[in-house]
N, C-alpha and C. Protein backbone atom coordinates (compact mmCIF):
# COMPACT_ATOMS: atom_id res chain seq x y z
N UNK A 1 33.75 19.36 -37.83
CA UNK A 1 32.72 20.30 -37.46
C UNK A 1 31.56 19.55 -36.81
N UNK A 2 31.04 20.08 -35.38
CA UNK A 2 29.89 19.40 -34.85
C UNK A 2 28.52 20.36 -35.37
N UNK A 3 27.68 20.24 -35.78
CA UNK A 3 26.32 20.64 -35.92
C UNK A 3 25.22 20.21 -35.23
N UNK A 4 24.40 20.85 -35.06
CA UNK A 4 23.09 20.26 -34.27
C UNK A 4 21.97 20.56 -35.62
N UNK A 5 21.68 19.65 -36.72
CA UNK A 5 20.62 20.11 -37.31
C UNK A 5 19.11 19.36 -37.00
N UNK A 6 18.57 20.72 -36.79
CA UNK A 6 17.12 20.46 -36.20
C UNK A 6 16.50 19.12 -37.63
N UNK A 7 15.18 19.46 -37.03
CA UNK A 7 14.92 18.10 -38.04
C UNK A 7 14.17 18.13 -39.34
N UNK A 8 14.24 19.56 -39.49
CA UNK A 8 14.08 19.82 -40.74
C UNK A 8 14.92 19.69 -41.49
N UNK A 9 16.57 20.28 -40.97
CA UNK A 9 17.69 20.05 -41.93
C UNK A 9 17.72 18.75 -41.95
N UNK A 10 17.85 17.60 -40.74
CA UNK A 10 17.71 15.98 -41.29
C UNK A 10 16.96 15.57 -42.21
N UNK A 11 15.95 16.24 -42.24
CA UNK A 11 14.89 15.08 -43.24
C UNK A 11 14.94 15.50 -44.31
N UNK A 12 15.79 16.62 -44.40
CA UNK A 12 16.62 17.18 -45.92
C UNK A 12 17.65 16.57 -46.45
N UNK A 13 18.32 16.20 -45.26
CA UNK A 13 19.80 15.54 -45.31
C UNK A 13 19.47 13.89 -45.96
N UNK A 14 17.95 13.32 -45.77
CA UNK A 14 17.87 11.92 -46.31
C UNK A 14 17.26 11.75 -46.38
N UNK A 15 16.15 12.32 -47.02
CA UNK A 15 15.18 12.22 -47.63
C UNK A 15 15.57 13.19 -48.78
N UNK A 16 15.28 12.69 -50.46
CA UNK A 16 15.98 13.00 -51.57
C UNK A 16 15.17 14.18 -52.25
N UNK A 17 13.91 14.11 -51.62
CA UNK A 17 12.98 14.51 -52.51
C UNK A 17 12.51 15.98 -51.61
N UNK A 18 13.10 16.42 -50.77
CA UNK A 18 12.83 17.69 -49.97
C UNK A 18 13.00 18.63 -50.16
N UNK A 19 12.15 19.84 -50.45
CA UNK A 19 12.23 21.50 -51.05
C UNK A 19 13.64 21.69 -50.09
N UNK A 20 14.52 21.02 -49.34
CA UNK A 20 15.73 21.68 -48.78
C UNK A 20 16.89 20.87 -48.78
N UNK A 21 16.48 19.87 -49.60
CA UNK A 21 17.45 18.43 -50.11
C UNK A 21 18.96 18.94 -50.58
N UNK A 22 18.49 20.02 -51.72
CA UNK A 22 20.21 20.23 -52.52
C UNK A 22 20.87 21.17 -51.53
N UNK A 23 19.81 22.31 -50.91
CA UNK A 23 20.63 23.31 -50.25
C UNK A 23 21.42 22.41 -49.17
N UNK A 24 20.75 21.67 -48.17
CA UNK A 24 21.32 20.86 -46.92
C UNK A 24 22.70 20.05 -47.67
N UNK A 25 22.58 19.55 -48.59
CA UNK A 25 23.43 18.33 -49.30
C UNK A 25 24.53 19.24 -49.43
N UNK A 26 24.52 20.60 -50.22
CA UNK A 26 25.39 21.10 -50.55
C UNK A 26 26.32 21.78 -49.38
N UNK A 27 25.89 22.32 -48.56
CA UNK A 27 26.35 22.42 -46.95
C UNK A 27 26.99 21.77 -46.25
N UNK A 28 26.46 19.88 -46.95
CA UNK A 28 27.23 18.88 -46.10
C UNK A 28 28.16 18.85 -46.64
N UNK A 29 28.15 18.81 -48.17
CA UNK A 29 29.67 18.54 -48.37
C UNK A 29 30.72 19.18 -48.54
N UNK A 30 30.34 20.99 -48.25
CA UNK A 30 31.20 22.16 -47.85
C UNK A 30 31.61 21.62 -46.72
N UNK A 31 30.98 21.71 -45.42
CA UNK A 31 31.33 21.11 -43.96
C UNK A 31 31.57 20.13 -43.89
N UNK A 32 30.92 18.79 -44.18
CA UNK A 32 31.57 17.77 -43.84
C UNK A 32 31.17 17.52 -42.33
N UNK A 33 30.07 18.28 -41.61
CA UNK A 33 29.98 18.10 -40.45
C UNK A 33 29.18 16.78 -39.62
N UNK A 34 30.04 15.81 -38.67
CA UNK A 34 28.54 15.18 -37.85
C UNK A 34 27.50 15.99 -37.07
N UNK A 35 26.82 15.28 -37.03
CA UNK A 35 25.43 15.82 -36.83
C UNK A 35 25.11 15.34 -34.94
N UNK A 36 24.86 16.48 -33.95
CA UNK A 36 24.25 16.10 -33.04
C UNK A 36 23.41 14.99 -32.85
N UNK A 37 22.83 14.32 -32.16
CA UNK A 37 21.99 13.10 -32.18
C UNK A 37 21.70 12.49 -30.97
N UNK A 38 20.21 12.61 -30.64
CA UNK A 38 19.74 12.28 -29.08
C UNK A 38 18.28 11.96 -29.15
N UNK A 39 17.94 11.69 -28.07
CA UNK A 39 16.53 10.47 -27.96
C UNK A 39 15.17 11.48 -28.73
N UNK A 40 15.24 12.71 -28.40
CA UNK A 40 14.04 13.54 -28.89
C UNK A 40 14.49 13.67 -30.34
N UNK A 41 15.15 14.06 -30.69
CA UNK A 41 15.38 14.08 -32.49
C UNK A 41 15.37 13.21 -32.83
N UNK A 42 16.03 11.95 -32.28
CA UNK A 42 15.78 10.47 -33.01
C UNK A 42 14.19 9.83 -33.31
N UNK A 43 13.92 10.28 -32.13
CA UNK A 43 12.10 9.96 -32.18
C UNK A 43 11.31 11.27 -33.35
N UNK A 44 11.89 12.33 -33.12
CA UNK A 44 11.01 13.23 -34.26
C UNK A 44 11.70 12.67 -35.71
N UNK A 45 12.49 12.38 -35.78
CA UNK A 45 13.54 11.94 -38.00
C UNK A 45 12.55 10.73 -37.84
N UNK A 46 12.79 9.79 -37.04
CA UNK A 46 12.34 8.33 -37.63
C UNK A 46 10.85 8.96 -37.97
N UNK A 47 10.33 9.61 -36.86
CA UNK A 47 8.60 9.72 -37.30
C UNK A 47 7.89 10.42 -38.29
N UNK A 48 9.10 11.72 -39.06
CA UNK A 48 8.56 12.04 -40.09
C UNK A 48 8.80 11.21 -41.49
N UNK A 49 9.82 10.48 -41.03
CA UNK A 49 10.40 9.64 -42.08
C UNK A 49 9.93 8.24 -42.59
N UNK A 50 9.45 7.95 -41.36
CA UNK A 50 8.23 6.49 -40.95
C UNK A 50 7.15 7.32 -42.34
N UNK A 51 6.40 8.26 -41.73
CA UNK A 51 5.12 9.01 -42.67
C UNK A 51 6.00 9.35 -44.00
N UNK A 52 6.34 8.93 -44.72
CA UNK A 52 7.08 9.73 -45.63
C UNK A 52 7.31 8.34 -46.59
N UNK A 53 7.38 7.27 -46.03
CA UNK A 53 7.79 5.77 -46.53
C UNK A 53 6.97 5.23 -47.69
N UNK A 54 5.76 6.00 -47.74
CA UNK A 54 4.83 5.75 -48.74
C UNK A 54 4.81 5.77 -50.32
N UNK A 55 6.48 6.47 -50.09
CA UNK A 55 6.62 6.32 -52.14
C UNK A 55 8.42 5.70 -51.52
N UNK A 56 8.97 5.73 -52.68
CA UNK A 56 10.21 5.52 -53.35
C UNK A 56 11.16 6.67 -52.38
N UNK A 57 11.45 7.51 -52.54
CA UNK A 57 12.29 8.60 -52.00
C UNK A 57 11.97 8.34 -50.87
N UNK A 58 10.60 8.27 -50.36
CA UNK A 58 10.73 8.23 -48.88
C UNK A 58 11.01 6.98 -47.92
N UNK A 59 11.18 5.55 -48.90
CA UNK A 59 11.88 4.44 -48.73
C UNK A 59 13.57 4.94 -48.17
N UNK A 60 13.80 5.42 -49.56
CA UNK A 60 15.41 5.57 -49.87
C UNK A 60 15.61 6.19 -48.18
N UNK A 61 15.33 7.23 -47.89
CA UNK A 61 15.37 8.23 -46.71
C UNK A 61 15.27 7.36 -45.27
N UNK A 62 14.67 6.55 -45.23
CA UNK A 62 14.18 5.35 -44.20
C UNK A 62 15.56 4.81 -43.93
N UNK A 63 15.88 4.13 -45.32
CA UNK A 63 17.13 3.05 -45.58
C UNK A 63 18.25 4.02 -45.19
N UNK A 64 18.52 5.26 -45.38
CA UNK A 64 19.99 5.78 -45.40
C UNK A 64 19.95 6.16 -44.00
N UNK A 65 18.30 6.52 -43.21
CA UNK A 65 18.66 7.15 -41.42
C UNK A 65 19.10 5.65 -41.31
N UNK A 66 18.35 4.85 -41.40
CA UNK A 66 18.74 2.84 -40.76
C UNK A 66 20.36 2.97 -40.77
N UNK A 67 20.85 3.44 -41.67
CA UNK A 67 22.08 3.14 -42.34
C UNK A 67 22.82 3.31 -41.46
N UNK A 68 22.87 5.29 -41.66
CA UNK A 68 23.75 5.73 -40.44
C UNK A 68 23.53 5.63 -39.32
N UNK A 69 22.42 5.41 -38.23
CA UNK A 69 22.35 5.01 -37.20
C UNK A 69 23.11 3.61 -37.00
N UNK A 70 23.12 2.85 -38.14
CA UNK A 70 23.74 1.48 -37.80
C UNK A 70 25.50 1.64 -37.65
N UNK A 71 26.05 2.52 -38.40
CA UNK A 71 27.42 2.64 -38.39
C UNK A 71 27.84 4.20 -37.69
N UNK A 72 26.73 5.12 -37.06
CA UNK A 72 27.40 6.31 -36.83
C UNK A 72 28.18 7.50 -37.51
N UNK A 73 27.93 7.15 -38.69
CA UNK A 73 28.10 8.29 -39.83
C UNK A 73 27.21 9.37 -40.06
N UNK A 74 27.60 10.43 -39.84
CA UNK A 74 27.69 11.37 -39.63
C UNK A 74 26.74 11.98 -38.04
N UNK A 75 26.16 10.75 -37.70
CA UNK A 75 25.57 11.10 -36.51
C UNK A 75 26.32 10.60 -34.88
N UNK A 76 26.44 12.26 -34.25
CA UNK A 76 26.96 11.69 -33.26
C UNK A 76 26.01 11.73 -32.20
N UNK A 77 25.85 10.58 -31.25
CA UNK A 77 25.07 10.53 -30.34
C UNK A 77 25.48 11.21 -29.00
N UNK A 78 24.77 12.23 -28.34
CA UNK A 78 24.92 12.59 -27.45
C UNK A 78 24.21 12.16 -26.04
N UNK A 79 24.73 11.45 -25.15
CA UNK A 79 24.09 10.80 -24.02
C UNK A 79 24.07 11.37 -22.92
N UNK A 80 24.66 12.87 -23.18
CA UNK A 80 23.95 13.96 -22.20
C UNK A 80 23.07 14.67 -22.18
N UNK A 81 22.34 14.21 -23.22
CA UNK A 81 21.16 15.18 -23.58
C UNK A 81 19.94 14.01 -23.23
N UNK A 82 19.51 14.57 -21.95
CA UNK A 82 18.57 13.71 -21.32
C UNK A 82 17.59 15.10 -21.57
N UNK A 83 16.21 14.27 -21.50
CA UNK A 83 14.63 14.73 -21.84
C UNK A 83 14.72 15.27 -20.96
N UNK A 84 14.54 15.11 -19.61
CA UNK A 84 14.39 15.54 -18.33
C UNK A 84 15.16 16.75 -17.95
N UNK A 85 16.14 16.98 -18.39
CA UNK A 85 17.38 18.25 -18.39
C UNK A 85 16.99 18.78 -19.19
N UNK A 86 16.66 18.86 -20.78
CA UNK A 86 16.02 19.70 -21.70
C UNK A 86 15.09 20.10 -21.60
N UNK A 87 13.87 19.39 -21.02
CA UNK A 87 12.89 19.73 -20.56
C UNK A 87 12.82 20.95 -19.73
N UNK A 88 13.11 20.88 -18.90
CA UNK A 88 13.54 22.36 -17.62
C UNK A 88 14.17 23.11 -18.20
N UNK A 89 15.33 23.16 -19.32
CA UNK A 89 15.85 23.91 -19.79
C UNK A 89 15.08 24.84 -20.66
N UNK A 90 13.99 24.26 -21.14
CA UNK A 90 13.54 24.83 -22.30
C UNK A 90 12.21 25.35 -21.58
N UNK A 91 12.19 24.93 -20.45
CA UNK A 91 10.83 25.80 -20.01
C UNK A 91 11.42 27.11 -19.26
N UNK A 92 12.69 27.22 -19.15
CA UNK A 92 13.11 28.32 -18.67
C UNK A 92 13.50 29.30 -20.06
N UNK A 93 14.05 28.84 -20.97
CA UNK A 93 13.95 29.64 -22.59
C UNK A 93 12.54 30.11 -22.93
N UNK A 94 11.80 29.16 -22.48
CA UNK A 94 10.18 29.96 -23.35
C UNK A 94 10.08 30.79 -22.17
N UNK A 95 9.86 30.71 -20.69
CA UNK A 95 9.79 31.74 -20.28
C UNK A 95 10.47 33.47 -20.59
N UNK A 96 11.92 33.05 -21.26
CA UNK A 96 13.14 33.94 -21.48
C UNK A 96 12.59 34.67 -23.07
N UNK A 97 12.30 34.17 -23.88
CA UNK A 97 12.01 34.35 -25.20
C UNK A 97 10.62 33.73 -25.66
N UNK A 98 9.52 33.70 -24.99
CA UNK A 98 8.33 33.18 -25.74
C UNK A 98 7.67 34.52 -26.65
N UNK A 99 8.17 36.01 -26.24
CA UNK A 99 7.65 37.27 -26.58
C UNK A 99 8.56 37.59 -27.29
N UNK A 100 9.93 37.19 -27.93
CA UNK A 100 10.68 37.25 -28.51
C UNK A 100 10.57 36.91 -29.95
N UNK A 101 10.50 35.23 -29.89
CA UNK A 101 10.47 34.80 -31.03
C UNK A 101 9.55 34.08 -31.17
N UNK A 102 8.58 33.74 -32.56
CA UNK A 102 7.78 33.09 -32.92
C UNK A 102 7.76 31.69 -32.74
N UNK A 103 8.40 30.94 -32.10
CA UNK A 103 9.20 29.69 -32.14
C UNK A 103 8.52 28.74 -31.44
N UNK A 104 8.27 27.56 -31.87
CA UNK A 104 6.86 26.72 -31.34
C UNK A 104 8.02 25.51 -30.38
N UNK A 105 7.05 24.46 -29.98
CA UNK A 105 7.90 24.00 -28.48
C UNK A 105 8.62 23.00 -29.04
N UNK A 106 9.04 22.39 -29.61
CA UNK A 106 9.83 21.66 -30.36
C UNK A 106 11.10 22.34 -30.54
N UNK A 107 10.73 23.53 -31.29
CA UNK A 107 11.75 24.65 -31.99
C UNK A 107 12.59 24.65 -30.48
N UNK A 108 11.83 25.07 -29.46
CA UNK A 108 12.83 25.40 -27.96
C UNK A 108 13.28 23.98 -27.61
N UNK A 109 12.94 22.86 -28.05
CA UNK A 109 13.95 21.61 -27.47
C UNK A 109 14.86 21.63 -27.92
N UNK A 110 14.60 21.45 -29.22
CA UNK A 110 16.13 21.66 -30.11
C UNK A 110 16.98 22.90 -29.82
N UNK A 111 16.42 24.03 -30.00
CA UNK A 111 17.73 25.08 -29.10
C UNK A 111 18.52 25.16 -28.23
N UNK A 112 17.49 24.75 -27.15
CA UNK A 112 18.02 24.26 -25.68
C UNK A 112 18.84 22.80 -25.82
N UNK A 113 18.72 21.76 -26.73
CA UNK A 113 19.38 20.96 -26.49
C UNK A 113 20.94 21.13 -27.60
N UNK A 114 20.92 22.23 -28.55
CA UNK A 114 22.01 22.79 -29.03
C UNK A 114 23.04 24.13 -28.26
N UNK A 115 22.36 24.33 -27.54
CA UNK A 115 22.91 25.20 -26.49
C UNK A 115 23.57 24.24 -25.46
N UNK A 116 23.38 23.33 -24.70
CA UNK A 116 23.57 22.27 -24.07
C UNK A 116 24.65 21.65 -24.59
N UNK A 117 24.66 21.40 -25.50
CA UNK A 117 26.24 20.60 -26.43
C UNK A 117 27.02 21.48 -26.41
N UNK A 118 26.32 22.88 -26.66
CA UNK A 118 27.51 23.97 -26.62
C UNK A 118 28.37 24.17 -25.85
N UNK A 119 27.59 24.10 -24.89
CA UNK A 119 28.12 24.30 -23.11
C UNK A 119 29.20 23.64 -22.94
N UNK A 120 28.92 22.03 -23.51
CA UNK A 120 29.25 20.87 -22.75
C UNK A 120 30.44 19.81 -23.66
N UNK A 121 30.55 19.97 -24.59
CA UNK A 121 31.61 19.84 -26.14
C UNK A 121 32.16 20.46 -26.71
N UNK A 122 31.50 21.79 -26.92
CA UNK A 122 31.31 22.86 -28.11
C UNK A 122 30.47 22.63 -29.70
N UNK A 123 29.84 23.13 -30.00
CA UNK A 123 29.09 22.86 -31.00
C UNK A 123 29.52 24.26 -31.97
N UNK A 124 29.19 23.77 -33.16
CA UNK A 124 29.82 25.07 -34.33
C UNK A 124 29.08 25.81 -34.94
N UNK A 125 27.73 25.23 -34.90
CA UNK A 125 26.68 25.55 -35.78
C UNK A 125 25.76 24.68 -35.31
N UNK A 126 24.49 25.39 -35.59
CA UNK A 126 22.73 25.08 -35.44
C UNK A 126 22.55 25.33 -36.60
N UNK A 127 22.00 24.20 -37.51
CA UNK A 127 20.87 24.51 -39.19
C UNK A 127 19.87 24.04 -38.83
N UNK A 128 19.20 24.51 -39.40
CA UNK A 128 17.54 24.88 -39.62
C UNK A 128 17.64 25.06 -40.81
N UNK A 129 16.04 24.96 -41.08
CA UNK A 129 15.53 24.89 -42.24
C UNK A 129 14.14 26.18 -42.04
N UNK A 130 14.10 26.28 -40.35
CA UNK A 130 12.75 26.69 -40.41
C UNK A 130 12.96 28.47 -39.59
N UNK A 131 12.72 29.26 -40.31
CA UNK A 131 13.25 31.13 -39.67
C UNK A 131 13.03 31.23 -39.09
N UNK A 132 11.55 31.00 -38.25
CA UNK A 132 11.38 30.73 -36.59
C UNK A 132 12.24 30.14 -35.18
N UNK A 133 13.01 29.31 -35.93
CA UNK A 133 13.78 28.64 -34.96
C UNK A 133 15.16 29.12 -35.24
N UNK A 134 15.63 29.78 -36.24
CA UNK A 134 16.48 30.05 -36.51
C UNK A 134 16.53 31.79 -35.73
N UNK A 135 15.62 32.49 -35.90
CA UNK A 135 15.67 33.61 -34.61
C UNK A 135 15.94 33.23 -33.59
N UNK A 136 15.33 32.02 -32.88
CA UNK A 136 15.67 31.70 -31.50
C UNK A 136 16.72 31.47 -30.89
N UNK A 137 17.29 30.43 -32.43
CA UNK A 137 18.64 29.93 -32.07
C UNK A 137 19.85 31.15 -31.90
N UNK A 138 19.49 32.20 -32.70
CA UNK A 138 20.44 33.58 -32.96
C UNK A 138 20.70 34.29 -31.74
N UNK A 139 19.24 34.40 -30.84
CA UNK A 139 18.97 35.13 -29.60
C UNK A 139 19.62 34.34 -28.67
N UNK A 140 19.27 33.06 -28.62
CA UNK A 140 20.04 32.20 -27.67
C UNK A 140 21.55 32.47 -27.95
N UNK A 141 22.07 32.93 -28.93
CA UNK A 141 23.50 32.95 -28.66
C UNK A 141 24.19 32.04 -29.42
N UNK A 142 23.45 31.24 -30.42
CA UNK A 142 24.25 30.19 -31.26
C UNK A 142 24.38 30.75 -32.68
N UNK A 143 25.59 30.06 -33.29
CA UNK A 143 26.18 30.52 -34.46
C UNK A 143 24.63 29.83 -35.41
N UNK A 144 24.42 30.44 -36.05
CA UNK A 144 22.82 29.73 -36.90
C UNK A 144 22.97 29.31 -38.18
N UNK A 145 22.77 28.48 -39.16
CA UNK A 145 22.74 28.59 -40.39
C UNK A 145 21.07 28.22 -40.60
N UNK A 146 20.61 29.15 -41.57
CA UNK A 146 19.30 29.14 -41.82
C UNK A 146 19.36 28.93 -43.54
N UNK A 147 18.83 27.61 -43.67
CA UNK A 147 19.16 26.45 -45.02
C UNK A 147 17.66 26.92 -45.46
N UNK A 148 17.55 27.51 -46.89
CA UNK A 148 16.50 28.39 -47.56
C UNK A 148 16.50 27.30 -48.69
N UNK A 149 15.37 27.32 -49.02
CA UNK A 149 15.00 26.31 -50.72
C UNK A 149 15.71 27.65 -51.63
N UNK A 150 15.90 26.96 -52.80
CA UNK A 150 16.22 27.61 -53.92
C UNK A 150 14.94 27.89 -54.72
């Protein structure tokens, strides 16, 4: 299974201590899915995860993205997903849906760049963590999973 999880579901996925830690965990190991992976999400995980380093859990979370980036587990890198192509893409989505959905500009990179894999691989699923982006992703036409705290 390919997934695109935005980066809320990542920093759920490894970071231990996250109001969306068990729900995401438990998802992974129903699916079993890799995870989309490209230069704008890599730069948003490391940077909430960098800020996050300040206790114990948010060490652990540091050490396990290091991890899998070092061996490619569960993250697959996509090297068609250039900034510059998402970029235009997603300024043509907010034009398409800015009156639609509540969904802030981040929320439209990640859509647009899960729509894009779709196109271009097939992708199975978009998780989120966050209902805003998870409308968008619905309207855009992608299968959604919207990962709720318990």
């Amino acid at each position: 299974m390919l997934a695109y999880a935005d980066t809320s579901a990542l920093v759920a996925y490894f970071y231990p201590n996250d109001i969306f830690t068990i729900p995401v965990m438990k998802a992974a190991q129903r699916e079993a899915p890799d995870f989309v992976y490209w230069s704008f999400l890599r730069f948003e995980l490391r940077h909430v995860l960098r800020m996050l380093r300040g206790n114990s859990d948010g060490e652990i979370g540091w050490r396990a993205l290091r991890a899998a980036e070092r061996t490619s587990s569960r993250l697959r890198w996509q090297s068609e997903l250039t900034v510059d192509k998402v970029l235009d893409a997603a300024e043509e989505l907010s034009a398409e849906k800015a009156l639609e959905a509540d969904a802030g500009s981040s929320d439209i990179l990640h859509v647009v760049a899960a729509r894009r894999i779709f196109l271009i691989s097939g992708l199975d699923e978009f998780w989120t963590c966050d209902k805003a982006q998870a409308v968008l992703a619905k309207l855009s036409g992608l299968r959604t999973r919207l990962i709720e705290a318990r």
